[in-house]
PDB file of N, CA and C in Angstrom:
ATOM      1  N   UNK A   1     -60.653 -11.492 -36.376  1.00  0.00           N
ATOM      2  CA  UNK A   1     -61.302 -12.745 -36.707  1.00  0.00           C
ATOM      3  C   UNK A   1     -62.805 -12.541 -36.587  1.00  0.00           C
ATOM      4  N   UNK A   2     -63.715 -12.732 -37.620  1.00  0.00           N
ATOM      5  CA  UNK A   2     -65.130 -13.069 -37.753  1.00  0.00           C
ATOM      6  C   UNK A   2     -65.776 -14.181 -37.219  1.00  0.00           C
ATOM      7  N   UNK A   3     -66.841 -13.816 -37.022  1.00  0.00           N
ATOM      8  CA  UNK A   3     -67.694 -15.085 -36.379  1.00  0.00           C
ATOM      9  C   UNK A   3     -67.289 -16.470 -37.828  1.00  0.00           C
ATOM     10  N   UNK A   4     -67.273 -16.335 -39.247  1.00  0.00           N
ATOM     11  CA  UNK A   4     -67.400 -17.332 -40.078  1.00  0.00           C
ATOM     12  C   UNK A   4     -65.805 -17.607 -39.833  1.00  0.00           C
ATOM     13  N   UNK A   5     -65.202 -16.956 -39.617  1.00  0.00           N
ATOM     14  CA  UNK A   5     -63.527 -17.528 -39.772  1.00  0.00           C
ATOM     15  C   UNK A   5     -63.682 -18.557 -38.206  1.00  0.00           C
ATOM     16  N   UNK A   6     -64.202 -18.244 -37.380  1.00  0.00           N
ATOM     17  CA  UNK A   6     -64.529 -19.353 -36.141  1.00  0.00           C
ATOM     18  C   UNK A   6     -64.865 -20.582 -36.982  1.00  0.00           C
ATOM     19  N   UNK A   7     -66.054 -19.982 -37.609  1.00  0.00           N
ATOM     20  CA  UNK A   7     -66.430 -21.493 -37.928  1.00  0.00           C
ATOM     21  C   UNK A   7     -65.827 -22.561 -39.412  1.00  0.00           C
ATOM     22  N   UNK A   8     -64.980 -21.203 -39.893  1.00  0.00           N
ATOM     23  CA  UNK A   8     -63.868 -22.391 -40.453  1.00  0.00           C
ATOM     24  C   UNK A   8     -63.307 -22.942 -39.601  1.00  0.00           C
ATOM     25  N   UNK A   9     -63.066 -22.717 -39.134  1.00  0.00           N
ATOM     26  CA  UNK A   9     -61.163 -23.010 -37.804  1.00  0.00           C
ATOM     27  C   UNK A   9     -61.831 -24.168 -37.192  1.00  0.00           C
ATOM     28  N   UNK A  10     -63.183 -24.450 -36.622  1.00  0.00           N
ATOM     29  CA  UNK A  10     -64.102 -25.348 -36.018  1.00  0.00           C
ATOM     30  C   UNK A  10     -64.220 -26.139 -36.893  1.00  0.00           C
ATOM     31  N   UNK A  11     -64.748 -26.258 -38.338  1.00  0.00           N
ATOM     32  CA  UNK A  11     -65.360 -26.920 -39.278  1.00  0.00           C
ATOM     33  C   UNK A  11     -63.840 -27.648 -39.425  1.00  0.00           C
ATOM     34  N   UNK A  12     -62.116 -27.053 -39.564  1.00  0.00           N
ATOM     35  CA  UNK A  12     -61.391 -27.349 -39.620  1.00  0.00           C
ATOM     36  C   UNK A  12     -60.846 -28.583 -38.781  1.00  0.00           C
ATOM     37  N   UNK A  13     -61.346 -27.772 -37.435  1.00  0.00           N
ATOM     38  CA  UNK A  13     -59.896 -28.715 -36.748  1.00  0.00           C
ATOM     39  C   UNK A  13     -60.847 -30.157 -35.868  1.00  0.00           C
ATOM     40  N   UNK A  14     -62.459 -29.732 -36.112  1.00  0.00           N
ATOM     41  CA  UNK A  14     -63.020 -31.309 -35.858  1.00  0.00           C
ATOM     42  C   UNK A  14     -63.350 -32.145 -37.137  1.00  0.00           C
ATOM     43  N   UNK A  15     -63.034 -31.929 -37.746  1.00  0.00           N
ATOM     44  CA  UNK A  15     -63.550 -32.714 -39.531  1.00  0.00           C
ATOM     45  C   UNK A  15     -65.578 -32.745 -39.435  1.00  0.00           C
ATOM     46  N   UNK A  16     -65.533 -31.325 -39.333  1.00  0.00           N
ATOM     47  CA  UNK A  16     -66.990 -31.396 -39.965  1.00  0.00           C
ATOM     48  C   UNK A  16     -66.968 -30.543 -40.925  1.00  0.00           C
ATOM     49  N   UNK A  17     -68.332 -30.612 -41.515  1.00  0.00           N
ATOM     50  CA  UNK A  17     -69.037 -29.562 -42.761  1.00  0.00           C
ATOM     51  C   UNK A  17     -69.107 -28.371 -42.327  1.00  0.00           C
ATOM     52  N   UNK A  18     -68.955 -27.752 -43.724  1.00  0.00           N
ATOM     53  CA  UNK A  18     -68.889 -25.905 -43.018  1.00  0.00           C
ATOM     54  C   UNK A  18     -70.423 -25.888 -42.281  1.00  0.00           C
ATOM     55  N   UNK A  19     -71.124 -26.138 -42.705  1.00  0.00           N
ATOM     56  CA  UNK A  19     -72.786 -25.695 -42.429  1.00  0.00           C
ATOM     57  C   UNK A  19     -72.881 -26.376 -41.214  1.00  0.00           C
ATOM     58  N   UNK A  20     -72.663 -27.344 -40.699  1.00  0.00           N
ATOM     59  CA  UNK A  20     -73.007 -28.133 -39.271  1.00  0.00           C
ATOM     60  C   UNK A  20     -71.704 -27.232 -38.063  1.00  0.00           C
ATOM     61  N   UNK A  21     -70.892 -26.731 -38.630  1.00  0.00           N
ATOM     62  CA  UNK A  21     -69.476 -26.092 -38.080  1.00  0.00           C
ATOM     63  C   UNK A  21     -70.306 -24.801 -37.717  1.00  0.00           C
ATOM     64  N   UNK A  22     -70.715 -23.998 -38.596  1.00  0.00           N
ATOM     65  CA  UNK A  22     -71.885 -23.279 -38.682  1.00  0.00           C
ATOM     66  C   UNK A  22     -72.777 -23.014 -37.360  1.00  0.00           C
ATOM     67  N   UNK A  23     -73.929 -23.781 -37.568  1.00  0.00           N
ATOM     68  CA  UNK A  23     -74.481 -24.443 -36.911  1.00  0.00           C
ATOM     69  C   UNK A  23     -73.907 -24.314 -35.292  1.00  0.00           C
ATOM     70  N   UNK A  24     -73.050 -25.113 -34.782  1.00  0.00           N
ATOM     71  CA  UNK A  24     -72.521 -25.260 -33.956  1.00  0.00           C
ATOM     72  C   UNK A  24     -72.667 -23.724 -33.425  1.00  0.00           C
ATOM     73  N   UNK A  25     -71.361 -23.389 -34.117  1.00  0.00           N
ATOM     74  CA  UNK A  25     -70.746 -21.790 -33.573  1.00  0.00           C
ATOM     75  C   UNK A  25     -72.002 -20.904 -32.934  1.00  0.00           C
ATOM     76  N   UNK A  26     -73.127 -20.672 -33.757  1.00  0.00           N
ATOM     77  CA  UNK A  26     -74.232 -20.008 -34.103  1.00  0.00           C
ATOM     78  C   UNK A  26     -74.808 -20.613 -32.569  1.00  0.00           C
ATOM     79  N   UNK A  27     -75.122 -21.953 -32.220  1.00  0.00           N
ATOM     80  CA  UNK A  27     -75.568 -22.299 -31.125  1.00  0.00           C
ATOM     81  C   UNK A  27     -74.638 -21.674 -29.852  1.00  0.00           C
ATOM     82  N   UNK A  28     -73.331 -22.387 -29.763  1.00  0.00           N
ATOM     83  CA  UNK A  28     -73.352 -21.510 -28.687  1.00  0.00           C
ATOM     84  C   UNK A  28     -72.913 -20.086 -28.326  1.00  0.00           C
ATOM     85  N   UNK A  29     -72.616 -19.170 -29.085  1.00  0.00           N
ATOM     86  CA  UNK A  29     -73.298 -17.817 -29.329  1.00  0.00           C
ATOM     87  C   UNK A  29     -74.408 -17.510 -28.571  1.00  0.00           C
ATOM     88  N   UNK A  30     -75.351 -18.540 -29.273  1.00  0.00           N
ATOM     89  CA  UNK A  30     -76.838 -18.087 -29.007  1.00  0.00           C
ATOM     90  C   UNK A  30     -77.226 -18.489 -27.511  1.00  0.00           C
ATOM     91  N   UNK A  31     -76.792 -19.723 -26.828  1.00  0.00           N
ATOM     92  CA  UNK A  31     -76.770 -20.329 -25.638  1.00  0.00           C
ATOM     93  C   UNK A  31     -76.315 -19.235 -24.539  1.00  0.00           C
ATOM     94  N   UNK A  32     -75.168 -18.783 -24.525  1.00  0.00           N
ATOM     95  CA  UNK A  32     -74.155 -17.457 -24.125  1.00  0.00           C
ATOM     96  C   UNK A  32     -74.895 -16.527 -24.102  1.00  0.00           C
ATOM     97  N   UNK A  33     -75.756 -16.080 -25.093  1.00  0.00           N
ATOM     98  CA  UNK A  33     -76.787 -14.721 -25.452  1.00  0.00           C
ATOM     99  C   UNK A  33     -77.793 -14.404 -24.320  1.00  0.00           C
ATOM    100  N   UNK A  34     -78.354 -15.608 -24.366  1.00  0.00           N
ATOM    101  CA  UNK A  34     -79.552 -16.138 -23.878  1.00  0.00           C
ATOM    102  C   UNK A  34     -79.108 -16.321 -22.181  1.00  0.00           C
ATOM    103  N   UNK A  35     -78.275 -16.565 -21.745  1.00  0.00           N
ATOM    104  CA  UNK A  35     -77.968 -16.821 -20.299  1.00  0.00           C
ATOM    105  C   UNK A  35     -77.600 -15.794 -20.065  1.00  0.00           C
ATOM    106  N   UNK A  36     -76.760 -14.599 -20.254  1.00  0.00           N
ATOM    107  CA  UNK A  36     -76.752 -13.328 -20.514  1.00  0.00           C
ATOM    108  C   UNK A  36     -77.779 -12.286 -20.017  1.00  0.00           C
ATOM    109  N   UNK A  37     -78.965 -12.736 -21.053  1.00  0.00           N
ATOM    110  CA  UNK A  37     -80.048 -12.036 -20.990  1.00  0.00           C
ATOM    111  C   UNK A  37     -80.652 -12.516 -20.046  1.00  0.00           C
ATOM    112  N   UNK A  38     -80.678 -13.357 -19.033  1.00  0.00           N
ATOM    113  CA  UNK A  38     -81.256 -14.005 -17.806  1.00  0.00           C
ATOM    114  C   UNK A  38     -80.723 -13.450 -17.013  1.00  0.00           C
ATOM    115  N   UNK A  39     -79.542 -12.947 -17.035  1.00  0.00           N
ATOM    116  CA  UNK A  39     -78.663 -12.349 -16.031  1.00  0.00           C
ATOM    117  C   UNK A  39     -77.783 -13.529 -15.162  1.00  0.00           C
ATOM    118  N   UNK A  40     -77.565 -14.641 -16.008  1.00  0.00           N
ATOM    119  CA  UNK A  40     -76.888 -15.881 -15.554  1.00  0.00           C
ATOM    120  C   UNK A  40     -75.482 -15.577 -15.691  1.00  0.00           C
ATOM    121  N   UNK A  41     -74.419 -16.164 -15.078  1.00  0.00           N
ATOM    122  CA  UNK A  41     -73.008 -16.927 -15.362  1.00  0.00           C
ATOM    123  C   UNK A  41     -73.004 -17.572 -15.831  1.00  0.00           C
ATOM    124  N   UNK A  42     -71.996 -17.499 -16.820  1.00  0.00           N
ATOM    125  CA  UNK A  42     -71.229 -18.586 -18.079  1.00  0.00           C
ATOM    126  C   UNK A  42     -69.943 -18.587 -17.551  1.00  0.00           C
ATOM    127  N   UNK A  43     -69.386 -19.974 -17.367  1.00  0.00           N
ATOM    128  CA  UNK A  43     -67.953 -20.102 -17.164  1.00  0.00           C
ATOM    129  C   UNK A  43     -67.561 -21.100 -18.132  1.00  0.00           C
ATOM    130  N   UNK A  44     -66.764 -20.757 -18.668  1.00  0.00           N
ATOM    131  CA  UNK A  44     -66.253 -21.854 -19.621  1.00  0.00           C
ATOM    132  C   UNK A  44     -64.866 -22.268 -18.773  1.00  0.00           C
ATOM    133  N   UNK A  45     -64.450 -23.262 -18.540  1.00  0.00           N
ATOM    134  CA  UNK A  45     -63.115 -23.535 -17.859  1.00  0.00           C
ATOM    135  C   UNK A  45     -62.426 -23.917 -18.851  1.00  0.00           C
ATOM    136  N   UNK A  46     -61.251 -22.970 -18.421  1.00  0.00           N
ATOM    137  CA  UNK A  46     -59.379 -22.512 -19.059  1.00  0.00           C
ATOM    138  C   UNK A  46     -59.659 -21.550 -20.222  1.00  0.00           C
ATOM    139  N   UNK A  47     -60.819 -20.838 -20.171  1.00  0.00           N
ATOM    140  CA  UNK A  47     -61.599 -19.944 -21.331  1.00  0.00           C
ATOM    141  C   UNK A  47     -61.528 -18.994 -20.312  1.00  0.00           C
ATOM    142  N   UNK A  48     -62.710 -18.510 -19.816  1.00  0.00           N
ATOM    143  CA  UNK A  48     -63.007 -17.189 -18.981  1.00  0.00           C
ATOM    144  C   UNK A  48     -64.450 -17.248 -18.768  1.00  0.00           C
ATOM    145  N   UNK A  49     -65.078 -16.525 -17.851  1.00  0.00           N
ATOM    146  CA  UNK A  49     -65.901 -16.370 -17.673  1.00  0.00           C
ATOM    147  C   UNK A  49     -67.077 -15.163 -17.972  1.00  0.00           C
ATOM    148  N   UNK A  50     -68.159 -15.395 -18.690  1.00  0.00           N
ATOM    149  CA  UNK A  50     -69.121 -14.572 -19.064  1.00  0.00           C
ATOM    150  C   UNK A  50     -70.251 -13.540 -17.829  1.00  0.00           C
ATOM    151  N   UNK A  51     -70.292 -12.868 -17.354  1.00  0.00           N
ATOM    152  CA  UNK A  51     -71.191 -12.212 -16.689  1.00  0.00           C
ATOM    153  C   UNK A  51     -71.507 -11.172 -16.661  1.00  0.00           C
ATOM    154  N   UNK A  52     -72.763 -10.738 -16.490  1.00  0.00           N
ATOM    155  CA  UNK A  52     -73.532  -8.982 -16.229  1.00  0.00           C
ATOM    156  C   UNK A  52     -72.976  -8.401 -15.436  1.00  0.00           C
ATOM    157  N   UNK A  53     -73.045  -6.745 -15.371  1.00  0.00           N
ATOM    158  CA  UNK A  53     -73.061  -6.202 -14.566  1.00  0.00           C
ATOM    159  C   UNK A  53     -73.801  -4.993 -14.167  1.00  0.00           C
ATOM    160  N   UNK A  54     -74.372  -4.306 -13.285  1.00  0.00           N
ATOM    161  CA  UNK A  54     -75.194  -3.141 -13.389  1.00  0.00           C
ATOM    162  C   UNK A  54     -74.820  -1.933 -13.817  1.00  0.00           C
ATOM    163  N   UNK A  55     -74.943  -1.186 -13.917  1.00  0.00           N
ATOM    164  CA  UNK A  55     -74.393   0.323 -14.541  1.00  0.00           C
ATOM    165  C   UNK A  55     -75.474   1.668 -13.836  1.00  0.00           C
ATOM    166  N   UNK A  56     -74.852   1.939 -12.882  1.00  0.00           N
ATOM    167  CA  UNK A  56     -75.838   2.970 -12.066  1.00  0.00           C
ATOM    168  C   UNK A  56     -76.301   3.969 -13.013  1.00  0.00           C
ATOM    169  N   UNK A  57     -77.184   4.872 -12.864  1.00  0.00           N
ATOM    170  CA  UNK A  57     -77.726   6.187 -13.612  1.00  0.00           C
ATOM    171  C   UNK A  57     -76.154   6.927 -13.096  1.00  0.00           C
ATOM    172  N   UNK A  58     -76.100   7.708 -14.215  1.00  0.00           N
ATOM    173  CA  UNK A  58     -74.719   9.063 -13.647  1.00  0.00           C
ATOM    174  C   UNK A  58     -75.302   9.779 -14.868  1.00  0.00           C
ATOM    175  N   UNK A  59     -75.093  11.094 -14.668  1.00  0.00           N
ATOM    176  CA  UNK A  59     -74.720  12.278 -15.037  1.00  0.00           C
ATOM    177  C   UNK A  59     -73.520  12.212 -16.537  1.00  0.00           C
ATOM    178  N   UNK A  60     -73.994  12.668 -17.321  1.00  0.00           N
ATOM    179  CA  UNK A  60     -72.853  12.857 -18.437  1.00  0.00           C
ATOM    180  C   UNK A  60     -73.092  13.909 -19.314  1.00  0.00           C
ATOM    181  N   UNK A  61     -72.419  14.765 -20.410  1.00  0.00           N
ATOM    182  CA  UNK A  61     -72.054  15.628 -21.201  1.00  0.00           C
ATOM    183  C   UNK A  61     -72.214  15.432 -22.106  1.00  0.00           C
ATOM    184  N   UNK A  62     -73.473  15.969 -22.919  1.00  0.00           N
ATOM    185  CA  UNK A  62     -73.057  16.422 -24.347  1.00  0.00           C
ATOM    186  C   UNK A  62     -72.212  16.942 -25.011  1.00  0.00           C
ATOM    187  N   UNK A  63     -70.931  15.967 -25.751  1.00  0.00           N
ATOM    188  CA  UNK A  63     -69.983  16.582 -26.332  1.00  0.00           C
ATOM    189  C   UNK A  63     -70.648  17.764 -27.317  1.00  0.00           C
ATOM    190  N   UNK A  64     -71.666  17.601 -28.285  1.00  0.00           N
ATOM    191  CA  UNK A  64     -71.468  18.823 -29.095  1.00  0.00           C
ATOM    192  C   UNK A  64     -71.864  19.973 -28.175  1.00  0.00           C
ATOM    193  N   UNK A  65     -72.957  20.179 -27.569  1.00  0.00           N
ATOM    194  CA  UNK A  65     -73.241  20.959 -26.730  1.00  0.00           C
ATOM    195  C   UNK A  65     -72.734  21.388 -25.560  1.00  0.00           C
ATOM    196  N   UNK A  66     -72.281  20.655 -24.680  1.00  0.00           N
ATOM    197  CA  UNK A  66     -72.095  20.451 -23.654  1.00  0.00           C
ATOM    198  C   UNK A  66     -73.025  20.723 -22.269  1.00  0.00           C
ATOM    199  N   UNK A  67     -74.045  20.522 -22.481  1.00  0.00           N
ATOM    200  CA  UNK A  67     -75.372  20.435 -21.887  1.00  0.00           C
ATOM    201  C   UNK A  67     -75.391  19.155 -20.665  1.00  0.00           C
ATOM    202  N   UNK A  68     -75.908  19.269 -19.788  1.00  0.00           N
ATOM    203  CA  UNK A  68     -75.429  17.960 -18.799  1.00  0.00           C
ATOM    204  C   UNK A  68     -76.636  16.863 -19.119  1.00  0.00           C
ATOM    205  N   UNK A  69     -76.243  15.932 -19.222  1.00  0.00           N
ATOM    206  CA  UNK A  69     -77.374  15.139 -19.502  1.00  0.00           C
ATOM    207  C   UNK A  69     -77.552  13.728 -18.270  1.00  0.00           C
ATOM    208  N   UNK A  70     -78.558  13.161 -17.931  1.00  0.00           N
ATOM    209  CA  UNK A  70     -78.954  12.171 -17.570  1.00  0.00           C
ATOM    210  C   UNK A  70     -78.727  10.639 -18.038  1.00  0.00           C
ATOM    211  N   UNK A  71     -77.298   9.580 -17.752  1.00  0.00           N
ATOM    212  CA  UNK A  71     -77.427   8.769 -18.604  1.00  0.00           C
ATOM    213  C   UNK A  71     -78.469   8.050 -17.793  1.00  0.00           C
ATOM    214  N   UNK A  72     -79.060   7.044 -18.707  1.00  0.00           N
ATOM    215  CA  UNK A  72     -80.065   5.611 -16.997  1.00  0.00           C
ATOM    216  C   UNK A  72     -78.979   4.792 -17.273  1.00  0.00           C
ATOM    217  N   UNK A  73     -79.826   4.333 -15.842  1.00  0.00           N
ATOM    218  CA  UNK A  73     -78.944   2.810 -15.694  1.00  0.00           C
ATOM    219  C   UNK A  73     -79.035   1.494 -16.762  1.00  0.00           C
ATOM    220  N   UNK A  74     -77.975   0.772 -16.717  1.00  0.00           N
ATOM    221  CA  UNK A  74     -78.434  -0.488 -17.590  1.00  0.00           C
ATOM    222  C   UNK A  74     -77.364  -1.746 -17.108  1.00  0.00           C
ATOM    223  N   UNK A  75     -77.308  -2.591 -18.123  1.00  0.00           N
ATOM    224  CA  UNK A  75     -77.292  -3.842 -17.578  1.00  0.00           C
ATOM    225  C   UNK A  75     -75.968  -3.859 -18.678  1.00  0.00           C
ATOM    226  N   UNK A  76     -75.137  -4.588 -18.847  1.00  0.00           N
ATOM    227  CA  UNK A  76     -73.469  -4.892 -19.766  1.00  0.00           C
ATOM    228  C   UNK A  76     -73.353  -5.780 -19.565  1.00  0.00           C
ATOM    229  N   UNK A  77     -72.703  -6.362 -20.503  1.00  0.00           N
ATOM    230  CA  UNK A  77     -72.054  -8.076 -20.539  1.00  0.00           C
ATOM    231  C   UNK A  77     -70.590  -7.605 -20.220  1.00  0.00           C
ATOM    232  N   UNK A  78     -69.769  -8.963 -19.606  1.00  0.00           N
ATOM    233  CA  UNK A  78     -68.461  -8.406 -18.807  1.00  0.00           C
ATOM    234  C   UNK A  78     -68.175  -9.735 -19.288  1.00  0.00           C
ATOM    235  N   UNK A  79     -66.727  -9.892 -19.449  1.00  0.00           N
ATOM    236  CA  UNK A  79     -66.018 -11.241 -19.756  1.00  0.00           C
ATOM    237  C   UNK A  79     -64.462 -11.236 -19.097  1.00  0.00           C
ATOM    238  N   UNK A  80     -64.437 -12.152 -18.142  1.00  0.00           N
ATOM    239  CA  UNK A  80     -63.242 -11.883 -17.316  1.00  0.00           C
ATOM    240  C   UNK A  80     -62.366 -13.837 -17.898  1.00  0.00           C
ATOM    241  N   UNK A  81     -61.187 -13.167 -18.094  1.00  0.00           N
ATOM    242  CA  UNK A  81     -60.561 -14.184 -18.773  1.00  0.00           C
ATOM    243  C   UNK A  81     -59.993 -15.145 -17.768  1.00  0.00           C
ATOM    244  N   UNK A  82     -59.888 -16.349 -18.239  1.00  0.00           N
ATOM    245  CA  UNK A  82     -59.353 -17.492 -16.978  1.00  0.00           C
ATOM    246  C   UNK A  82     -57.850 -17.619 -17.518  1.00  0.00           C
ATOM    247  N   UNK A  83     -57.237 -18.066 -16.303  1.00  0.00           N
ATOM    248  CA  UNK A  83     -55.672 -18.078 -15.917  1.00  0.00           C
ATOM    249  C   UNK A  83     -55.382 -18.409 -17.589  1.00  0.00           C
ATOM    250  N   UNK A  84     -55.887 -19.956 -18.114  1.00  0.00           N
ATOM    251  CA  UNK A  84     -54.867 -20.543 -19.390  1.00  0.00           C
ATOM    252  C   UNK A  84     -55.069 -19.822 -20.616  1.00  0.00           C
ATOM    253  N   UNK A  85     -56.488 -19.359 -20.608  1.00  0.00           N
ATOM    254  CA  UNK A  85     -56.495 -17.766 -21.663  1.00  0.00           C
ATOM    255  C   UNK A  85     -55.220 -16.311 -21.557  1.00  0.00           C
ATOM    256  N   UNK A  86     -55.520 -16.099 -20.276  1.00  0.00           N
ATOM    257  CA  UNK A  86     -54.042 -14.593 -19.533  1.00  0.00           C
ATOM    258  C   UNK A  86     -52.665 -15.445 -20.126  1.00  0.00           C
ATOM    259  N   UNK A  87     -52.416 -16.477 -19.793  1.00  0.00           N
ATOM    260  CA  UNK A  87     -51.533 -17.384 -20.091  1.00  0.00           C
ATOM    261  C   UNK A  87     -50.895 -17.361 -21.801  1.00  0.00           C
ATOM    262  N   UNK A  88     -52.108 -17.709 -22.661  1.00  0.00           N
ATOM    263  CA  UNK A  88     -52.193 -18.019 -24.009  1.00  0.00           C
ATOM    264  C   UNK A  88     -51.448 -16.660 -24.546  1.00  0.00           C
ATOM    265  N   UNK A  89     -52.029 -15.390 -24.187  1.00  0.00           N
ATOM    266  CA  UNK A  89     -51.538 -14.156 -24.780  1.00  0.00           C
ATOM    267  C   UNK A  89     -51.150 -13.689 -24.417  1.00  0.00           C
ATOM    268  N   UNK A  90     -50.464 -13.702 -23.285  1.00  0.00           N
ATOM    269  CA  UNK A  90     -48.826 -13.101 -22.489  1.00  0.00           C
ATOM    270  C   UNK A  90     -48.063 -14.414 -22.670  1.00  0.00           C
TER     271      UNK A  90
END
């Protein structure tokens, strides 16, 4: 499923216009993005929850070479699913 097939299914099942359905989707995406990049929590309840996590520097391998390389550290988005989501698809 695509971000635009969301916003049929949205535009669908509240009786709005594709473009305001649109709209919508695109916002909170962007809301989610943006708290993200703050390094905030997003919980959506009976959805799951959105959060960062750190990623230490380690050591890794050049597959073609196999040369040891230096990865750095960085920052990942993590999404841990709530009970009625685990629920939905088991």
């Amino acid at each position: 499923m695509k971000k635009s097939d969301i916003a049929a299914h949205v535009a669908n099942q509240a009786s709005l216009s594709r473009p305001v359905a649109d709209s919508a989707v695109n916002a909170v995406f962007s809301a989610i993005s943006d708290a993200l990049a703050r390094e905030e929590t997003v919980t959506i309840a009976g959805f799951g929850t959105f959060s960062t996590k750190r990623r230490p520097a380690r050591q890794g391998r050049n597959p073609r070479t196999g040369e040891s390389i230096t990865i750095s550290a960085s920052i990942v988005p993590s999404f841990k699913p709530g009970k009625t989501l685990r629920d939905a698809v088991n």
